[in-house]
PDB file of N, CA and C in Angstrom:
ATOM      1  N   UNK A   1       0.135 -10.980 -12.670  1.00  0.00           N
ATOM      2  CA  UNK A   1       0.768 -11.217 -11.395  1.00  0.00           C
ATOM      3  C   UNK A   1       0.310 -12.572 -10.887  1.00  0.00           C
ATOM      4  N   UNK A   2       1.058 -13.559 -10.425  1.00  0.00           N
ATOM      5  CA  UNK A   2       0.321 -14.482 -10.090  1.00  0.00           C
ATOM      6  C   UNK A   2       0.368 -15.040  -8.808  1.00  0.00           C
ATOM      7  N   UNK A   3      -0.552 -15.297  -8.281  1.00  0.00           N
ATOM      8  CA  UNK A   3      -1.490 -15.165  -6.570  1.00  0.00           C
ATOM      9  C   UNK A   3      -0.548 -16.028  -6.062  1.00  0.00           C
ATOM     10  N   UNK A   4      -0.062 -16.743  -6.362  1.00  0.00           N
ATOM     11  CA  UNK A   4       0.915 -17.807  -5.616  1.00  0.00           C
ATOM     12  C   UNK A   4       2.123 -17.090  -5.659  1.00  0.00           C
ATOM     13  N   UNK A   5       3.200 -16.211  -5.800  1.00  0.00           N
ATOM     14  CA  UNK A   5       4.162 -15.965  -5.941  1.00  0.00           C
ATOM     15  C   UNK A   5       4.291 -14.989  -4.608  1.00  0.00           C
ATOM     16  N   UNK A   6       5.479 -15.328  -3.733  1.00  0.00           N
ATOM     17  CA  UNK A   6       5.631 -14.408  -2.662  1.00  0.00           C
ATOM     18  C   UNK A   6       6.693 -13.505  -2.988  1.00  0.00           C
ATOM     19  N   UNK A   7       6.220 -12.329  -2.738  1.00  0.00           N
ATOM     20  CA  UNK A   7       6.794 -11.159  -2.674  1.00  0.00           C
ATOM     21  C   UNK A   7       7.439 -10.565  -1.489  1.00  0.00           C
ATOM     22  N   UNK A   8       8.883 -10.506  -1.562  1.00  0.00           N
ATOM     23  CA  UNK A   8       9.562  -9.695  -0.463  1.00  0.00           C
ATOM     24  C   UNK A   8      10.020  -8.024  -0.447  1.00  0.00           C
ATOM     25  N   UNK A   9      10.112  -7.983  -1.852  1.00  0.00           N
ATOM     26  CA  UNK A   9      10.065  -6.681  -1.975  1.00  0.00           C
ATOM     27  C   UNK A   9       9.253  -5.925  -2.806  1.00  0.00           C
ATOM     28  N   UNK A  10       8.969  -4.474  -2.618  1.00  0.00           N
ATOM     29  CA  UNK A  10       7.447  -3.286  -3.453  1.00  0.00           C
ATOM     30  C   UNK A  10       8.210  -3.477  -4.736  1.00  0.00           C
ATOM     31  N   UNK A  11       9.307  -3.407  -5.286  1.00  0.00           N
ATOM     32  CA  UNK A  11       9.827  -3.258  -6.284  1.00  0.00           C
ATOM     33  C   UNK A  11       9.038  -4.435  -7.280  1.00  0.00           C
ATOM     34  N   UNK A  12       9.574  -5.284  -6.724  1.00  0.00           N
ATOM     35  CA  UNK A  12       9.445  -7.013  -6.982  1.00  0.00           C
ATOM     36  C   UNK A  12       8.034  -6.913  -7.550  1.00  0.00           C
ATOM     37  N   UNK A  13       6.628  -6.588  -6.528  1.00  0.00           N
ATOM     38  CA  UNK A  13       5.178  -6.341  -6.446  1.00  0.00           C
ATOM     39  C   UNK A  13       5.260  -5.786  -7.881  1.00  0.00           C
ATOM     40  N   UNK A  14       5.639  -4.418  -7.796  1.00  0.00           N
ATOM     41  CA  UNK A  14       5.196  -3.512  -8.773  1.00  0.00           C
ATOM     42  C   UNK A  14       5.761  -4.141 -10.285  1.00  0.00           C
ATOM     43  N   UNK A  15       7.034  -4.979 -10.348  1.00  0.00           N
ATOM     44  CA  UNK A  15       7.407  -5.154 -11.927  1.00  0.00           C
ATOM     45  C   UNK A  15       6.660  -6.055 -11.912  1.00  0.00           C
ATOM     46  N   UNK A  16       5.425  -6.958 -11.503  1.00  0.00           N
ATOM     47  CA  UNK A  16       4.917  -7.822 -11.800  1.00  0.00           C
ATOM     48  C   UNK A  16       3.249  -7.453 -12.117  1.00  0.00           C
ATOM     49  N   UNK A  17       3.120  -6.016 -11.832  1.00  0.00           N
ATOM     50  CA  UNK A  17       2.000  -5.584 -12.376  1.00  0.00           C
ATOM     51  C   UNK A  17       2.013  -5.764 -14.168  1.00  0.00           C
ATOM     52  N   UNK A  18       0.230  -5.450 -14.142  1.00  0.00           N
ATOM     53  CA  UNK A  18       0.671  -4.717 -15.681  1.00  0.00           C
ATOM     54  C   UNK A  18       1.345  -3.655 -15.937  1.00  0.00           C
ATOM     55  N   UNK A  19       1.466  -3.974 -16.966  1.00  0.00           N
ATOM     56  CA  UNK A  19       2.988  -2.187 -17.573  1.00  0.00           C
ATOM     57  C   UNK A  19       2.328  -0.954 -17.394  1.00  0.00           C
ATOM     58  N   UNK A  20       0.528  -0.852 -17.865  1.00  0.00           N
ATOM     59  CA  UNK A  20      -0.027   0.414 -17.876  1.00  0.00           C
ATOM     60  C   UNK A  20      -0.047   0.910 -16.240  1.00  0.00           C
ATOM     61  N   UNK A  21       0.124  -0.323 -15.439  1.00  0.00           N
ATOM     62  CA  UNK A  21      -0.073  -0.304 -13.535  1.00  0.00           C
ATOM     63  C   UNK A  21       1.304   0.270 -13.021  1.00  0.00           C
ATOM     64  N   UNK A  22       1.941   0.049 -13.522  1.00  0.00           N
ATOM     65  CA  UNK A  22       3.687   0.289 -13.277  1.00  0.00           C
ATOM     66  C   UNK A  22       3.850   1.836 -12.912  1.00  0.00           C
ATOM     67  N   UNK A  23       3.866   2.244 -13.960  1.00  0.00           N
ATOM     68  CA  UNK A  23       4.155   4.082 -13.475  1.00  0.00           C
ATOM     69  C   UNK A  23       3.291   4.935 -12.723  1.00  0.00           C
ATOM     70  N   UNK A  24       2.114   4.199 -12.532  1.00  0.00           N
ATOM     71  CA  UNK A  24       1.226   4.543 -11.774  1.00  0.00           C
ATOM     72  C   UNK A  24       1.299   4.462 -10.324  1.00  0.00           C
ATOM     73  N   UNK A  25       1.613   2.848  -9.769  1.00  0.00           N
ATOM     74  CA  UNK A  25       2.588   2.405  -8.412  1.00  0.00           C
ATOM     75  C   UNK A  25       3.512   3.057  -8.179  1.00  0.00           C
ATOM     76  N   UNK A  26       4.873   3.140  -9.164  1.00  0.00           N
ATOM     77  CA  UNK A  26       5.572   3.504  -8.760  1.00  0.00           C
ATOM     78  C   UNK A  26       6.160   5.456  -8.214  1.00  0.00           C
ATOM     79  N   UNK A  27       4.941   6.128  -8.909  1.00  0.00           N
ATOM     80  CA  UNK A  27       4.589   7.618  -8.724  1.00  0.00           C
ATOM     81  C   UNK A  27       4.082   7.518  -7.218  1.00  0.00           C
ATOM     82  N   UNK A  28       3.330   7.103  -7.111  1.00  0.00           N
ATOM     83  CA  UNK A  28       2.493   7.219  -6.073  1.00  0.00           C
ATOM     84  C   UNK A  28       3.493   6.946  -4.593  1.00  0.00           C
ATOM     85  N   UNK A  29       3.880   5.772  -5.214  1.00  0.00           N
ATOM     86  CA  UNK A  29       5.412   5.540  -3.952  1.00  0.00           C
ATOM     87  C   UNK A  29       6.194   6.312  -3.606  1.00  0.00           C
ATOM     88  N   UNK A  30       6.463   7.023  -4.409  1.00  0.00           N
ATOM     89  CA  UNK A  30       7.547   8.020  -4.317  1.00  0.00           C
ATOM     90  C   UNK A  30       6.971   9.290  -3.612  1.00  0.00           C
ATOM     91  N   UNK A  31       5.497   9.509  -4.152  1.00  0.00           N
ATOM     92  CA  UNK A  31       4.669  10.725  -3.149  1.00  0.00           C
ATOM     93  C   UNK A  31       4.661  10.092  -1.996  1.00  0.00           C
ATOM     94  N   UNK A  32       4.473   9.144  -1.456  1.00  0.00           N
ATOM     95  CA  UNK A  32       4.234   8.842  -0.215  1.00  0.00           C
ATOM     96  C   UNK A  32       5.433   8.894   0.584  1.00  0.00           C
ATOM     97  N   UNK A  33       6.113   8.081  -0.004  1.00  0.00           N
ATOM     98  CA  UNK A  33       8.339   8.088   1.007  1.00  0.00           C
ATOM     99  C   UNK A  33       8.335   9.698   0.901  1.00  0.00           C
ATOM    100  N   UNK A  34       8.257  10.093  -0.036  1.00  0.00           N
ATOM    101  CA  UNK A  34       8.941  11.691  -0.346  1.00  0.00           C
ATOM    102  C   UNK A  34       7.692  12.543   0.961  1.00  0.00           C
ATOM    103  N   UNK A  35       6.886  12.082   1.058  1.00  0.00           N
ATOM    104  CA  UNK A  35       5.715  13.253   1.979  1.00  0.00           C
ATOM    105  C   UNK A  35       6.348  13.165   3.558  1.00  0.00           C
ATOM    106  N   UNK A  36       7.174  11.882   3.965  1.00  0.00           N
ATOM    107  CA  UNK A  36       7.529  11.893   5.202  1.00  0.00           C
ATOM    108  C   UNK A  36       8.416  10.890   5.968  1.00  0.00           C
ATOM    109  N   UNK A  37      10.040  11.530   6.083  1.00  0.00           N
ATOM    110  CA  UNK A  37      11.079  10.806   5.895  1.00  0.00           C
ATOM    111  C   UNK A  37      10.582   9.375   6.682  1.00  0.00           C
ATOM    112  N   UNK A  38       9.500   9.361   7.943  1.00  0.00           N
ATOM    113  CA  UNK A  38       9.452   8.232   9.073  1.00  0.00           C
ATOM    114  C   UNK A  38       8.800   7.195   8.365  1.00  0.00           C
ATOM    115  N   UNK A  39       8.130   7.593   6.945  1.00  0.00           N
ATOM    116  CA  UNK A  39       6.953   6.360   6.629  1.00  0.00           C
ATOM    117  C   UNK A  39       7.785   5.322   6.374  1.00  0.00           C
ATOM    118  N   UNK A  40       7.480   4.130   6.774  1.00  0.00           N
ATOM    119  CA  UNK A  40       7.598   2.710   6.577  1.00  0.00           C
ATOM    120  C   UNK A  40       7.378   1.914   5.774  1.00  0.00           C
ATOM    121  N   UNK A  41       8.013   1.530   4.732  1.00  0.00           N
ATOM    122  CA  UNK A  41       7.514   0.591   3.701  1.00  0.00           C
ATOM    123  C   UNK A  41       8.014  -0.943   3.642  1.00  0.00           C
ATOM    124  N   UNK A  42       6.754  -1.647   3.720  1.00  0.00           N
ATOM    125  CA  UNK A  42       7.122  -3.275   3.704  1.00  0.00           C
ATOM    126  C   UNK A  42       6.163  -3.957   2.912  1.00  0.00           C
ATOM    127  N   UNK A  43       5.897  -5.264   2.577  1.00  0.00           N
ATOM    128  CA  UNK A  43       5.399  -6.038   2.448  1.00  0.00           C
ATOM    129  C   UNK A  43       4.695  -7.095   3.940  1.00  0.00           C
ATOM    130  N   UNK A  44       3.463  -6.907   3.560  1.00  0.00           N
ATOM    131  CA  UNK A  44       2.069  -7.248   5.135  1.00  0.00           C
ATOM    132  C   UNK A  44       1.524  -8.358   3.549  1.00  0.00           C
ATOM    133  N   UNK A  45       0.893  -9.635   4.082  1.00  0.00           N
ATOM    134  CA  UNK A  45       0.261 -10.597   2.992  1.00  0.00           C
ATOM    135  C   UNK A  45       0.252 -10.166   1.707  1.00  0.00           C
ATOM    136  N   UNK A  46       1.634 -10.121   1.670  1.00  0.00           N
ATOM    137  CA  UNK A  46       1.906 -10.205  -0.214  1.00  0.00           C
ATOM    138  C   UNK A  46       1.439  -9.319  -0.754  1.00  0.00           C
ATOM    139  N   UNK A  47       1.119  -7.269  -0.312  1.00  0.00           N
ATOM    140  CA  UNK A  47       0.959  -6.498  -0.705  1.00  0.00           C
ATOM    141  C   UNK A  47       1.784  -5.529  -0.274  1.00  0.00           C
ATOM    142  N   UNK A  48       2.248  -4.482  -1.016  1.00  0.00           N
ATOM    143  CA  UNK A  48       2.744  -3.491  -0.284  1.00  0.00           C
ATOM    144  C   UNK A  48       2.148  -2.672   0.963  1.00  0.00           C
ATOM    145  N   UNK A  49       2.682  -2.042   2.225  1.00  0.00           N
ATOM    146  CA  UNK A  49       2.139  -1.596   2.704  1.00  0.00           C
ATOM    147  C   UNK A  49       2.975  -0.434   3.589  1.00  0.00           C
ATOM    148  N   UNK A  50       2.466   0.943   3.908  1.00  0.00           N
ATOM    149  CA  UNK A  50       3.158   2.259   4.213  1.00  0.00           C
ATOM    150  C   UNK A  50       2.536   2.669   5.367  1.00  0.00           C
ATOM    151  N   UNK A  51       3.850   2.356   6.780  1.00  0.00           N
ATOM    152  CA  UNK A  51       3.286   2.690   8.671  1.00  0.00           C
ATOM    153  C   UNK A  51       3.912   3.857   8.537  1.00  0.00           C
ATOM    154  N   UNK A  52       3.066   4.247   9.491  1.00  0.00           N
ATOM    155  CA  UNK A  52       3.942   5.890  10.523  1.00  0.00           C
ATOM    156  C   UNK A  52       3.122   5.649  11.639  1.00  0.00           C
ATOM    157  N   UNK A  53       3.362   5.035  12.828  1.00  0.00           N
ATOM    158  CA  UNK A  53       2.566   5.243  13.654  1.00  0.00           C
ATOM    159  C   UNK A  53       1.752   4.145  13.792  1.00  0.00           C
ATOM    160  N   UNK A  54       1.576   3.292  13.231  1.00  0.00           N
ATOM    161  CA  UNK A  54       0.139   2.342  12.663  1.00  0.00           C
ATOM    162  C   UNK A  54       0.015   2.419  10.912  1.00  0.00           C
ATOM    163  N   UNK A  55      -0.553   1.577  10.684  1.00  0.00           N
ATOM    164  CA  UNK A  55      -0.476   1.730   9.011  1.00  0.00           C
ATOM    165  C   UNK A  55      -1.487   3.391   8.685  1.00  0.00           C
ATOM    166  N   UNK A  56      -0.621   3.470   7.401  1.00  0.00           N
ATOM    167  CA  UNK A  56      -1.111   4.906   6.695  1.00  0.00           C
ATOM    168  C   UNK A  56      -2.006   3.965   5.375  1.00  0.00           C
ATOM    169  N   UNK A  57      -1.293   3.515   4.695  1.00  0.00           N
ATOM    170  CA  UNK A  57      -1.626   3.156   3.321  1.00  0.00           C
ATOM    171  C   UNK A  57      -1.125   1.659   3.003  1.00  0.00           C
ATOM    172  N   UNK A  58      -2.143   0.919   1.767  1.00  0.00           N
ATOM    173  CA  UNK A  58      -1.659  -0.405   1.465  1.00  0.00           C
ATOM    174  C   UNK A  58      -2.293  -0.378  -0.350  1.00  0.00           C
ATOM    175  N   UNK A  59      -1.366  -0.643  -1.068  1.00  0.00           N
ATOM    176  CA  UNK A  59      -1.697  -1.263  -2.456  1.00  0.00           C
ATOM    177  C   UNK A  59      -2.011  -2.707  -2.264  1.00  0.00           C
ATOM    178  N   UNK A  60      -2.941  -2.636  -3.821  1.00  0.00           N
ATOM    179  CA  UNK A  60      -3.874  -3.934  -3.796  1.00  0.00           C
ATOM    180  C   UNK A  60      -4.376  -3.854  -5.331  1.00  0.00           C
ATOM    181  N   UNK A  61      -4.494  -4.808  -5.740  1.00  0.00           N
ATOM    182  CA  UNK A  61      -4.717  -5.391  -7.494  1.00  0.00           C
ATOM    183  C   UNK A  61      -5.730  -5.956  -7.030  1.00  0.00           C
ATOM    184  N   UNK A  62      -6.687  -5.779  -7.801  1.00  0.00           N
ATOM    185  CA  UNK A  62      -8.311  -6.596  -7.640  1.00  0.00           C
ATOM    186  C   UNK A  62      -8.958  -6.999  -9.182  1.00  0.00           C
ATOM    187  N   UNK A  63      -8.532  -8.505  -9.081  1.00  0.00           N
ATOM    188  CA  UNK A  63      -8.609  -9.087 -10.446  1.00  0.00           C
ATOM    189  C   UNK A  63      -7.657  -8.789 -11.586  1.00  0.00           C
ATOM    190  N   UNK A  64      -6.337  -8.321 -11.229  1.00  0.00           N
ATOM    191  CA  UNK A  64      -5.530  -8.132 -11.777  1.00  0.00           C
ATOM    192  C   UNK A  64      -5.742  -7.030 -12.713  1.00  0.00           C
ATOM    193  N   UNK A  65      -6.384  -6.098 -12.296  1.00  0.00           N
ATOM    194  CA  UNK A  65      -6.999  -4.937 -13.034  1.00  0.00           C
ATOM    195  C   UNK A  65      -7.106  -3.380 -12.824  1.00  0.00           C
ATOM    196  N   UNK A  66      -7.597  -3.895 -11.861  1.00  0.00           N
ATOM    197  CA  UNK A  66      -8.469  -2.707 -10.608  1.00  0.00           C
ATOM    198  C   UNK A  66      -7.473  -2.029  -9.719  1.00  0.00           C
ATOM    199  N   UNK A  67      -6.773  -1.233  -9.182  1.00  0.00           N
ATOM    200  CA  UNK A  67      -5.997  -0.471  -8.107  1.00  0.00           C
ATOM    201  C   UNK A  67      -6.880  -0.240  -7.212  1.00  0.00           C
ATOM    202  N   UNK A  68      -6.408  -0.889  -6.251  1.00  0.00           N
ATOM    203  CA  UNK A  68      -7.147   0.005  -4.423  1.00  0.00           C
ATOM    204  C   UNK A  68      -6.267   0.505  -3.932  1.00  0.00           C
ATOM    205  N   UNK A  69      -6.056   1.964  -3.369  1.00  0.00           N
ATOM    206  CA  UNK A  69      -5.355   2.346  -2.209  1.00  0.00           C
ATOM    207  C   UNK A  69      -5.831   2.377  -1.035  1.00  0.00           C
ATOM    208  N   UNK A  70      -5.490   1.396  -0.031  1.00  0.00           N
ATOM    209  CA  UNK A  70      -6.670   1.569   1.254  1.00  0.00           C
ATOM    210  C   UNK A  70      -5.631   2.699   1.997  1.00  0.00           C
ATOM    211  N   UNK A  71      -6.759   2.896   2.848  1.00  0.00           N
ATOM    212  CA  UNK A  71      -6.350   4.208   3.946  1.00  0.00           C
ATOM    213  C   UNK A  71      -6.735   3.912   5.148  1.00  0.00           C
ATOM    214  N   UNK A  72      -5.850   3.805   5.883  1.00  0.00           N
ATOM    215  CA  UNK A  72      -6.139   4.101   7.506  1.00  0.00           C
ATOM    216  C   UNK A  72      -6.716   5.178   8.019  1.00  0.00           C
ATOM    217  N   UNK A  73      -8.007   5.745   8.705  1.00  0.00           N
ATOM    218  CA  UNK A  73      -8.241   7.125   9.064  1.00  0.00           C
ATOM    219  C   UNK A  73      -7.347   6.869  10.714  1.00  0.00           C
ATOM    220  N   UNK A  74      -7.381   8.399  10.937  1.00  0.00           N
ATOM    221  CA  UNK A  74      -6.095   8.638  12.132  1.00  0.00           C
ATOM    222  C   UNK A  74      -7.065   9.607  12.376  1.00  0.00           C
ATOM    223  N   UNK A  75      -7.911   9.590  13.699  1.00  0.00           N
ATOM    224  CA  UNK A  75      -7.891   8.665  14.460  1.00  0.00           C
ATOM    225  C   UNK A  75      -8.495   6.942  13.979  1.00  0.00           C
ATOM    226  N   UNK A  76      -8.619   5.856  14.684  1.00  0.00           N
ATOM    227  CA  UNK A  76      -9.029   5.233  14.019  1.00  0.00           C
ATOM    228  C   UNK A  76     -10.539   5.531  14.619  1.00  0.00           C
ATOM    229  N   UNK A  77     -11.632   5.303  13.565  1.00  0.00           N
ATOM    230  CA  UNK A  77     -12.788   5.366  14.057  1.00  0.00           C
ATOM    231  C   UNK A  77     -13.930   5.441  15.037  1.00  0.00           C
ATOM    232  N   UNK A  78     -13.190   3.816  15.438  1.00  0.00           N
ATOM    233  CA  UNK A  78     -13.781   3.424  16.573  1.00  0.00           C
ATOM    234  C   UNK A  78     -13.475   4.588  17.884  1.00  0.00           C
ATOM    235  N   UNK A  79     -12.612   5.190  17.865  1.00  0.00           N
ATOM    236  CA  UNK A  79     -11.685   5.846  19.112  1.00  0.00           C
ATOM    237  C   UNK A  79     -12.575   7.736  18.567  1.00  0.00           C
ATOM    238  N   UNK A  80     -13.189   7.774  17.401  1.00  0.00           N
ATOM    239  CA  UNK A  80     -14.207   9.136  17.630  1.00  0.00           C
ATOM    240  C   UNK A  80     -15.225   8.962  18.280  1.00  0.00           C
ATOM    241  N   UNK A  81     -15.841   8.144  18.325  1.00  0.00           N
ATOM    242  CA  UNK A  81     -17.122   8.674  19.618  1.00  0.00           C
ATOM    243  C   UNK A  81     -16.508   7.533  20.925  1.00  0.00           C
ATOM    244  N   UNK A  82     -15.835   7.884  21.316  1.00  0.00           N
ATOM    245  CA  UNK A  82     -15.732   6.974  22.678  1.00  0.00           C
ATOM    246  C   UNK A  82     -17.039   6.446  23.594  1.00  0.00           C
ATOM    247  N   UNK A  83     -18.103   7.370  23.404  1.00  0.00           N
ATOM    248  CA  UNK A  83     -18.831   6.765  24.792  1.00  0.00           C
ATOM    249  C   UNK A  83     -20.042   5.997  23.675  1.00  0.00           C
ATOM    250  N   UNK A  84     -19.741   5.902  22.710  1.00  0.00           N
ATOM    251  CA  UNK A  84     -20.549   4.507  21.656  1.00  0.00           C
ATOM    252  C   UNK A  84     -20.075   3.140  21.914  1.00  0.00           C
TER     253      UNK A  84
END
């Protein structure tokens, strides 16, 4: 995949993975749209990324190798102990 190339669409992202990365992205996408008609899917700095509310989830390639799925916790953190 290469770091300079802008991406407008997840599709776009994902055929530019590696091939073994491919069916892996693209499963996972489909659990996520399929878990809840409102989720949101776009491209946020040239990664995919999935709102409902505030972001849920974001794919990420680390060294062109590695898969991260980050996660938003709901609530966000900061907002569990309020009087901290």
């Amino acid at each position: 995949m290469a770091p300079s190339k802008k991406y407008f669409k997840v599709e776009d992202y994902i055929a530019d993975l590696p091939h073994w990365m491919q069916e892996q992205f693209f499963v996972l996408r489909e659990i996520i749209l399929q878990s809840n008609p409102n989720i949101k899917e776009g491209m946020k700095f040239n990664i995919p990324f999935y709102t409902l509310n505030g972001l849920l989830f974001y794919f990420s390639l680390y060294k062109k190798k590695e898969f991260i799925l980050g996660i938003q916790p709901k609530p966000h953190p900061k907002n569990l102990y309020p009087n901290q």
